[in-house]
Protein backbone atom coordinates (compact mmCIF):
# COMPACT_ATOMS: atom_id res chain seq x y z
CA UNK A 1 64.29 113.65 106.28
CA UNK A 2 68.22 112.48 106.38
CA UNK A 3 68.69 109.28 104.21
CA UNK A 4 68.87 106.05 106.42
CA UNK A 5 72.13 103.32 106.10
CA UNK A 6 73.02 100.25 107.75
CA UNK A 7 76.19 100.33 108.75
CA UNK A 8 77.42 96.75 108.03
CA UNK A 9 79.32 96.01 111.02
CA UNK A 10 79.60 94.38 114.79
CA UNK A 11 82.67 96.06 115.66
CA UNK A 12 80.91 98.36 118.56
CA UNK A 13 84.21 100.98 118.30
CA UNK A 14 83.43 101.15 114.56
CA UNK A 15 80.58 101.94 114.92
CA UNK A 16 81.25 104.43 117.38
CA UNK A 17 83.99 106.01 115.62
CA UNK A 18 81.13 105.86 112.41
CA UNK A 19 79.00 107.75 114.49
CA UNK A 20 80.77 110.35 115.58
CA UNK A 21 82.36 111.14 111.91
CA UNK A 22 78.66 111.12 110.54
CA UNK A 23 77.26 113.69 113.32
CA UNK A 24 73.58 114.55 111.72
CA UNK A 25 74.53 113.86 108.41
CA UNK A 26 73.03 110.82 108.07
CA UNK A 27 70.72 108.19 110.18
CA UNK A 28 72.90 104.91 110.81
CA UNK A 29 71.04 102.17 111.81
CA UNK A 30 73.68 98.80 113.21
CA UNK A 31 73.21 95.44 112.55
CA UNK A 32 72.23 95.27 116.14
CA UNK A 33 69.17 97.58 115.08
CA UNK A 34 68.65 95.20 112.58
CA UNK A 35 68.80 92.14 114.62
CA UNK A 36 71.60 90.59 113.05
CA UNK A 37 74.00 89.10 115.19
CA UNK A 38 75.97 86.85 112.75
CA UNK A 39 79.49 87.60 111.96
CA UNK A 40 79.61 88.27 108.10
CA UNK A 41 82.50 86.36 106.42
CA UNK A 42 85.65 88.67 105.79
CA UNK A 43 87.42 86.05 103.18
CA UNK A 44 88.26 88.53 100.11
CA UNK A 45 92.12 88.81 99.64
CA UNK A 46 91.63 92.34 99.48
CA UNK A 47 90.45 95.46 101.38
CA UNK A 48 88.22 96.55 98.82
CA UNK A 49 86.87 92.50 98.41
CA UNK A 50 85.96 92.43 102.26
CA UNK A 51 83.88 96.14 102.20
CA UNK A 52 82.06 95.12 98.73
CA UNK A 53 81.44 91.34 99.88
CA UNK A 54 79.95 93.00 103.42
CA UNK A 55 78.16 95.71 102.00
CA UNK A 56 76.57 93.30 99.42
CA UNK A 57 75.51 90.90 102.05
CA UNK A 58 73.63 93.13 104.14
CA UNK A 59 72.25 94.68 100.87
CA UNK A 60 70.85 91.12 99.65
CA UNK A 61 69.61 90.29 104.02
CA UNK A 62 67.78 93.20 103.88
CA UNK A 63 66.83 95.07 100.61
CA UNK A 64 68.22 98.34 102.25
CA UNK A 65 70.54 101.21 101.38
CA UNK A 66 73.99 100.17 103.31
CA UNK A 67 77.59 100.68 103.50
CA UNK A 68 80.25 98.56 105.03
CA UNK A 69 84.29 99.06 105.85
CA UNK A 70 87.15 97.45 105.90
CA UNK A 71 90.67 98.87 107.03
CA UNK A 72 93.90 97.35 107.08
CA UNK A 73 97.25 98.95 108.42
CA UNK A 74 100.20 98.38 105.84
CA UNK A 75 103.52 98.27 107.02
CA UNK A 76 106.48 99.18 104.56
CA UNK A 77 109.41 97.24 105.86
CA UNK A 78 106.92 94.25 106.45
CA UNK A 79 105.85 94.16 102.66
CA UNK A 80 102.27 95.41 103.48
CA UNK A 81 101.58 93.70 106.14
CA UNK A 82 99.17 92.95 107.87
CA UNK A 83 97.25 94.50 105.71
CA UNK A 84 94.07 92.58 104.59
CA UNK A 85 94.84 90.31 108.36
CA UNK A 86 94.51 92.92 110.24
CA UNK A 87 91.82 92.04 112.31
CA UNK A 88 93.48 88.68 113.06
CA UNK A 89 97.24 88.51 112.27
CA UNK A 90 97.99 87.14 115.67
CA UNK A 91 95.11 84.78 115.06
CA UNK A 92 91.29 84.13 114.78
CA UNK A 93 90.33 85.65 118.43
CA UNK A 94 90.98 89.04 117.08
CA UNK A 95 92.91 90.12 119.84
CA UNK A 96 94.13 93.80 120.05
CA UNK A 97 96.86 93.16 122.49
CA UNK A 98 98.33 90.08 121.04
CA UNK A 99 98.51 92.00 117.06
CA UNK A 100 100.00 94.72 118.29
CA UNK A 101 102.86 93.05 120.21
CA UNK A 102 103.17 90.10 117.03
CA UNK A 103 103.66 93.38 114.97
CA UNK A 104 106.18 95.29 117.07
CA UNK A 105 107.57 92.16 117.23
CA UNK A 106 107.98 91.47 113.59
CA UNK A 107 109.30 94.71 112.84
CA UNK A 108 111.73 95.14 115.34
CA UNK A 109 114.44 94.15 113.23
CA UNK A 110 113.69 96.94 110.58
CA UNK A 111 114.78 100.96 110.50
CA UNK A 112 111.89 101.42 108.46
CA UNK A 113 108.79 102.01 110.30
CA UNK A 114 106.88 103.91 107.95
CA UNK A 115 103.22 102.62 107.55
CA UNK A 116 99.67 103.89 106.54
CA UNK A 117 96.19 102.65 107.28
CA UNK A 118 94.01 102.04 104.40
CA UNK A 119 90.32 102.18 104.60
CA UNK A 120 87.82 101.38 101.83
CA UNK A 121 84.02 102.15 102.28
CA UNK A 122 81.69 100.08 100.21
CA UNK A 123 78.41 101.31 99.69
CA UNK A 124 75.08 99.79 98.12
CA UNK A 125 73.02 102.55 97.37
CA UNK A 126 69.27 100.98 95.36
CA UNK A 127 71.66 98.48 94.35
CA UNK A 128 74.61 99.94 92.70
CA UNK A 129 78.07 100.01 94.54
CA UNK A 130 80.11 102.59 94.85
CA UNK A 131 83.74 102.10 96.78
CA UNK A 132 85.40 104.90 98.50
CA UNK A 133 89.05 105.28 100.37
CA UNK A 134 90.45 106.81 103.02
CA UNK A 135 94.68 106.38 103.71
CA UNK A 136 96.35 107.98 105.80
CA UNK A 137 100.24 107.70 106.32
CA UNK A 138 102.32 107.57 109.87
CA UNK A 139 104.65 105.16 111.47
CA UNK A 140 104.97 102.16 114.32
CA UNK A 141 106.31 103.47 117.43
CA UNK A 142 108.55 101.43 119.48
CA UNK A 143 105.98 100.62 122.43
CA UNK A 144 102.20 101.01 122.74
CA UNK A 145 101.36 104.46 123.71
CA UNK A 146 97.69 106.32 124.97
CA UNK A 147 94.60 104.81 125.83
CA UNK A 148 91.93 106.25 123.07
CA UNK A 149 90.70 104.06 119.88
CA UNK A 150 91.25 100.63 119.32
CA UNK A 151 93.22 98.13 117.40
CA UNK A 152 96.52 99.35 115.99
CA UNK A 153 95.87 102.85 117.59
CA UNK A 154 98.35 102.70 120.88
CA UNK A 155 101.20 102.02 117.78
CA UNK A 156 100.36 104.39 114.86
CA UNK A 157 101.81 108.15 114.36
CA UNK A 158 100.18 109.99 111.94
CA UNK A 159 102.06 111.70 110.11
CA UNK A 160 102.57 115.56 111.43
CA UNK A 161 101.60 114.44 114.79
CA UNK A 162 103.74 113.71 117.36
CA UNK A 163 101.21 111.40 119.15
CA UNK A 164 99.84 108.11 118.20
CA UNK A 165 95.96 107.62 117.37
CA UNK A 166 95.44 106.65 120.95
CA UNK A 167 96.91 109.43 122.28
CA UNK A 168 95.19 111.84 120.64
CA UNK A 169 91.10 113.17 121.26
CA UNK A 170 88.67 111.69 119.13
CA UNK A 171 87.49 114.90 118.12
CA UNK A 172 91.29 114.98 116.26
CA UNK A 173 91.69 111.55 115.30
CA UNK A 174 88.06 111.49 113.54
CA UNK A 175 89.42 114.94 111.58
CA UNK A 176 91.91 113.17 110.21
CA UNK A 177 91.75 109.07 110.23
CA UNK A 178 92.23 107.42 107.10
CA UNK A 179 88.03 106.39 108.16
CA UNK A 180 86.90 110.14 108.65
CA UNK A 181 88.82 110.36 104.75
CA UNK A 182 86.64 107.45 103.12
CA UNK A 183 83.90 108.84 104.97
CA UNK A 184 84.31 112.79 103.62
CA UNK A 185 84.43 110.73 99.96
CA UNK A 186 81.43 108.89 100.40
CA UNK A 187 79.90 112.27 102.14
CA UNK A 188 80.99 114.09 98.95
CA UNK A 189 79.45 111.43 96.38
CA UNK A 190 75.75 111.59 98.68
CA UNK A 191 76.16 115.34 98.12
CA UNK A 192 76.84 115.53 94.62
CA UNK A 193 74.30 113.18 94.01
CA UNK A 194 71.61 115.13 95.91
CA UNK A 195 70.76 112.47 98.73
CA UNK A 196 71.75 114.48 101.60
């Protein structure tokens, strides 16, 4: 019988994108399954702080085996940014749209567009934690480009590719993400350890 997670998040393209990275390897249920609607506090000044802090809180809610991510995109020439803000560095709505302009904005100014994303998985497994990351490194084109994936996708190059996330398949992009990475980790460590 595959081992059952929740996946600690109500990002619906997360979980998506979880989904299809997973395949049979595992049984995901969402906080949706779960009936859990409320959005779980994402306060940590760190990638790593937000996935343990999630994964912990739906651990403690609900006694269950559970992983949770968080992924920020770090921009050289911006210092890191937005990093940890992601999610809301043109404010609280969360707005795709908005961060991505703010950002192309910001670094306009700059020759240096290299970036990377960053993801870190968090898992509780019978309450232990285990953290896992995924990077992967690219650069901000000039204008939004392709209509695949979410967030920061339309801007981000990976490196080697000569399209951005959102203009690639999702069969590619979940090869290679800096998710499908922290994933193939945390696939790795369930392996070793004999639980799939």
């Amino acid at each position: 019988m595959k081992h059952t997670f929740i996946f600690a998040t109500n990002n619906k393209h997360k979980l998506e994108e979880i989904q299809q990275i997973v395949g049979d390897k595992l049984s995901i249920l969402s906080l949706q399954d779960m009936n859990f609607r409320e959005d779980i506090p994402e306060n940590e000044p760190t990638i790593e702080g937000n996935a343990l802090y999630k994964a912990r809180f739906i651990y403690n809610r609900f006694g269950k085996d559970c992983f949770a991510d968080d992924t920020g995109l770090e921009v050289v020439a911006l210092n890191g940014e937005p990093g940890v803000l992601s999610a809301r560095y043109a404010g609280e709505e969360k707005n795709y749209q908005s961060n991505n302009e703010l950002l192309l904005k910001n670094l306009n100014p700059f020759p240096n567009k290299s970036a990377r994303f960053k993801t870190v998985i968090a898992c509780v497994l019978e309450g232990r934690e285990y953290v896992f990351e995924g990077i992967i490194e690219g650069t901000i084109v000039n204008e939004p480009k392709g209509k695949n994936g979410f967030g920061y996708d339309p801007i981000f190059q990976p490196s080697g590719y000569q399209q951005t996330f959102a203009e690639l398949s999702e069969e590619v992009k979940n090869t290679i993400s800096h998710r499908a990475r922290a994933m193939e980790s945390l696939f790795m460590f369930l392996q070793q350890n004999h639980i799939i």
